[in-house]
Protein backbone atom coordinates (compact mmCIF):
# COMPACT_ATOMS: atom_id res chain seq x y z
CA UNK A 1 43.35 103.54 -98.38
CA UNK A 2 42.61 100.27 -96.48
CA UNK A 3 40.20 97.89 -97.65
CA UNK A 4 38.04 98.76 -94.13
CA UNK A 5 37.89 102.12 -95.42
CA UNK A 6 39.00 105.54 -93.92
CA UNK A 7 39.56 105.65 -90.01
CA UNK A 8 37.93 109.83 -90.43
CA UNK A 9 35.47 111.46 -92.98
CA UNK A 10 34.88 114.98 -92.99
CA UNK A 11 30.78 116.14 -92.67
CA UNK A 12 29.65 119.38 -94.20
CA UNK A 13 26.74 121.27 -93.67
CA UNK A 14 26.54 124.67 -94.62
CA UNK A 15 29.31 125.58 -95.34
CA UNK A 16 30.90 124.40 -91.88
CA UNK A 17 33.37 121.39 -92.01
CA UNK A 18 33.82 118.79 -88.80
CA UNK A 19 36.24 115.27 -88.69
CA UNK A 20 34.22 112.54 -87.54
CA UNK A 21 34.89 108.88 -87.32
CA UNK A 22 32.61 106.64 -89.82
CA UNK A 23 29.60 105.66 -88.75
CA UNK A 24 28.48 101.46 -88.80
CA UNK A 25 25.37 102.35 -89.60
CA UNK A 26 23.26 104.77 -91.19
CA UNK A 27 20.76 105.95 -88.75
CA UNK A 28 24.36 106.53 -86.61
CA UNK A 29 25.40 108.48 -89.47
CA UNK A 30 22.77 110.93 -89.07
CA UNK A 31 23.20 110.78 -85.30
CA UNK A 32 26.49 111.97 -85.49
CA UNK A 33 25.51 115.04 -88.14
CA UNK A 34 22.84 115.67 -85.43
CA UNK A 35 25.22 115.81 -82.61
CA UNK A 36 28.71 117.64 -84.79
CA UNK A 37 25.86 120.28 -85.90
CA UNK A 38 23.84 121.60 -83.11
CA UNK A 39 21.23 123.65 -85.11
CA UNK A 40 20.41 120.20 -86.28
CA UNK A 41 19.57 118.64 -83.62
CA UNK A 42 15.84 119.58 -83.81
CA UNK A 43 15.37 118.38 -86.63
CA UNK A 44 13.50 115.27 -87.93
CA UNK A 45 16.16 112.30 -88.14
CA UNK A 46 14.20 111.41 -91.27
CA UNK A 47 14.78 114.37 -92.95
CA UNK A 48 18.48 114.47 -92.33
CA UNK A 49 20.12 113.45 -96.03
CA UNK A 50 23.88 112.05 -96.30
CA UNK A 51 25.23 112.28 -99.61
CA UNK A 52 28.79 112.10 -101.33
CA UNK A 53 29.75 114.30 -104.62
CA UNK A 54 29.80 112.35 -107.56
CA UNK A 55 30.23 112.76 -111.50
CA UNK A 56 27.10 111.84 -113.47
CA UNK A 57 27.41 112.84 -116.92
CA UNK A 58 30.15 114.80 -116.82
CA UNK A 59 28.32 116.63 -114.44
CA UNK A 60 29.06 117.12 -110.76
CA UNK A 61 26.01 116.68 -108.12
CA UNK A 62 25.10 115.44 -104.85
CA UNK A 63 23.97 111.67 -104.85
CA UNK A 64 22.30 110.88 -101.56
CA UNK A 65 23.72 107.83 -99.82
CA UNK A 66 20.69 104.76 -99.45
CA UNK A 67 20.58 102.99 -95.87
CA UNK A 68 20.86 100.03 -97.17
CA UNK A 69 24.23 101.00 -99.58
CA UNK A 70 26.41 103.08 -96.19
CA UNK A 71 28.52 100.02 -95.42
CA UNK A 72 29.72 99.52 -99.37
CA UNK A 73 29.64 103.40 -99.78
CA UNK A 74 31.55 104.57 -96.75
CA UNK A 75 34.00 101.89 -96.28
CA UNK A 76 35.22 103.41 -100.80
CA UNK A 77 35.50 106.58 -98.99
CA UNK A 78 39.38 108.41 -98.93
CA UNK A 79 40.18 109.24 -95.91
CA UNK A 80 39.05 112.88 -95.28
CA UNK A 81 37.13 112.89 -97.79
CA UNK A 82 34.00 115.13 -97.23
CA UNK A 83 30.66 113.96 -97.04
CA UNK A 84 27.94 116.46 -97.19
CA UNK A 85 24.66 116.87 -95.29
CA UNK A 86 21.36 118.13 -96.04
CA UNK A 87 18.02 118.78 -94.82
CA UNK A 88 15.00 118.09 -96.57
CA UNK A 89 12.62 120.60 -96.37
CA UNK A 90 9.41 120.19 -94.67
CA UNK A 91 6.51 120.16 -95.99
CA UNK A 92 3.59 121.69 -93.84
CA UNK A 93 0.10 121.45 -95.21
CA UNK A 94 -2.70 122.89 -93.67
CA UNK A 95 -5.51 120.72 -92.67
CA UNK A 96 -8.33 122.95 -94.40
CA UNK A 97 -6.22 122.52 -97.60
CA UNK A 98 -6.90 118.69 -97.84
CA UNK A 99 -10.61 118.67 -96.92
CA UNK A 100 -12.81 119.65 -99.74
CA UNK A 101 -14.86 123.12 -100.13
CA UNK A 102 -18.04 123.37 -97.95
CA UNK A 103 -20.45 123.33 -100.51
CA UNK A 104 -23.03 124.64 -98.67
CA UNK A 105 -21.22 127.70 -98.18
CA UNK A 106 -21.08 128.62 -102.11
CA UNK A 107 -23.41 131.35 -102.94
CA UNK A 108 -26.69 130.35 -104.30
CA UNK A 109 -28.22 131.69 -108.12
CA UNK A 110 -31.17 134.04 -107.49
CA UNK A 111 -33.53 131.48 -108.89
CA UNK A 112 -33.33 128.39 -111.19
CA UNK A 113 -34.13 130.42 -114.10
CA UNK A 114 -31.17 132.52 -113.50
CA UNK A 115 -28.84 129.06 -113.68
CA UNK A 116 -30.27 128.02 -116.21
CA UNK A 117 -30.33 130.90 -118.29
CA UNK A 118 -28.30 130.37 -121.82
CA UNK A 119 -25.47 132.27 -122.20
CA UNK A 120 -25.91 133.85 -125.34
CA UNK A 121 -28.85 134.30 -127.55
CA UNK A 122 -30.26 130.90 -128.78
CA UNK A 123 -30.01 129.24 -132.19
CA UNK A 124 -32.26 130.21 -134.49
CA UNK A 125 -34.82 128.06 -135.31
CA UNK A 126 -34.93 125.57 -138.85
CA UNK A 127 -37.91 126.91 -140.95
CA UNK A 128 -39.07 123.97 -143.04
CA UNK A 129 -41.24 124.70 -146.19
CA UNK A 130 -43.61 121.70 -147.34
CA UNK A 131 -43.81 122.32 -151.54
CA UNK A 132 -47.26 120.54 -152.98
CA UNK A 133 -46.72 118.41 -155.52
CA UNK A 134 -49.47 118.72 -158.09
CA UNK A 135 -51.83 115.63 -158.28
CA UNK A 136 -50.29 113.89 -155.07
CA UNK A 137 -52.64 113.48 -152.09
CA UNK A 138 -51.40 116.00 -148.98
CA UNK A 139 -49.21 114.65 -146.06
CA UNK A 140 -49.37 116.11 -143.18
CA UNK A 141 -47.58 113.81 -140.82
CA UNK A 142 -44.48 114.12 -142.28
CA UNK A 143 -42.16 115.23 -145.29
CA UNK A 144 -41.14 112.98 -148.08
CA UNK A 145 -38.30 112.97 -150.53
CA UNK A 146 -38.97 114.99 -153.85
CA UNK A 147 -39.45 112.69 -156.52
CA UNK A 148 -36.44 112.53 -159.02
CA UNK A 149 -37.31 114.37 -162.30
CA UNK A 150 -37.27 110.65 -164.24
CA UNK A 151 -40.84 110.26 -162.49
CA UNK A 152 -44.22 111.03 -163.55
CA UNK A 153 -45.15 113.91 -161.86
CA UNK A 154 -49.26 114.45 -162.44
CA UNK A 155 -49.67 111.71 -164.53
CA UNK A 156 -47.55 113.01 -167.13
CA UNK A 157 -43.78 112.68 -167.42
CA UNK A 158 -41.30 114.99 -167.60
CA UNK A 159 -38.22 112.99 -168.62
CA UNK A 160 -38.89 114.38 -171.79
CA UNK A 161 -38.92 118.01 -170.51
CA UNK A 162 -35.87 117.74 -168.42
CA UNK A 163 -34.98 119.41 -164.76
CA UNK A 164 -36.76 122.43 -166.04
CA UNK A 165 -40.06 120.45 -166.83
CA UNK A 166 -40.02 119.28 -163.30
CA UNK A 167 -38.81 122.38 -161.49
CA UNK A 168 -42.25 124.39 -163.61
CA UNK A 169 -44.06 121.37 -162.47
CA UNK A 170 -43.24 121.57 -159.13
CA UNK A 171 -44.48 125.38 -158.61
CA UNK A 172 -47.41 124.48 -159.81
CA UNK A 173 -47.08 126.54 -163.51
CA UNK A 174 -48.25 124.36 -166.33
CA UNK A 175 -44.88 123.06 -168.48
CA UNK A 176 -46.80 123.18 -171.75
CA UNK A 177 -46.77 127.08 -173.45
């Protein structure tokens, strides 16, 4: 091999083989795969691929050749050795898939109540019972701890008597017997 490269490649594109001369550039490249294969010639220039095969590891694949990389590339090539071609596929996207949903088109709930209807049976409500403590004065705006059973509950204590002092003193039942 010459250090211009090889004076004839071979293109390949499926599964059909044709000599061609190298091309300087690689938009001419893809000219000549456009012109050596006719069914390509309707095809988008841009989505025309050139690529050589290639270990990467240890694995054979296609690696696709870069515009700006054909002159280094090609001119490496052995002569007759085959480069291969390939067509992206297009990619066709329907205009009414990129606009958004017409919102006014969704069907509307019956009535507010209906969307805003829970979906399962609500949580029952916390029932909160207020326990009087004997000799305090009655709260009614809101709830305050217990006292601890240390205090004096009623003017008399019931540190002596314990938790059970306090727990007869709280329900009211006289803690003497």
């Amino acid at each position: 091999m010459s250090s211009i490269g090889a004076d004839i490649l071979t293109y390949r594109y499926n599964g059909t083989m044709v000599y061609v001369t190298p091309a300087a550039t690689y938009k001419e490249g893809v000219e000549y795969a456009r012109q050596v294969f006719p069914e390509l010639a309707s095809v988008d220039p841009a989505r025309i691929s050139i690529c050589i095969n290639g270990t990467v590891n240890k694995q054979r694949q296609l690696i696709r050749i870069g515009a700006m990389a054909w002159n280094s590339v090609i001119t490496s090539r052995a002569r007759y050795e085959v480069i291969d071609i390939i067509v992206v596929p297009e990619i066709v996207v329907d205009a009414d898939e990129l606009s958004p949903p017409d919102y006014f088109t969704i069907k509307e709930k019956s009535s507010h109540d209906d969307f805003l209807a829970p979906s399962r049976a609500p949580s029952p409500r916390p029932v909160h019972k207020i326990i009087p403590v004997p000799g305090a004065p009655a709260r009614s705006h809101c709830r305050s701890r217990s006292p601890s059973p240390h205090h004096s509950i009623g003017g008399s204590s019931t540190s002596s008597r314990g938790a059970y002092g306090w727990a007869k003193s709280l329900l009211g039942r006289s803690t003497q017997e």
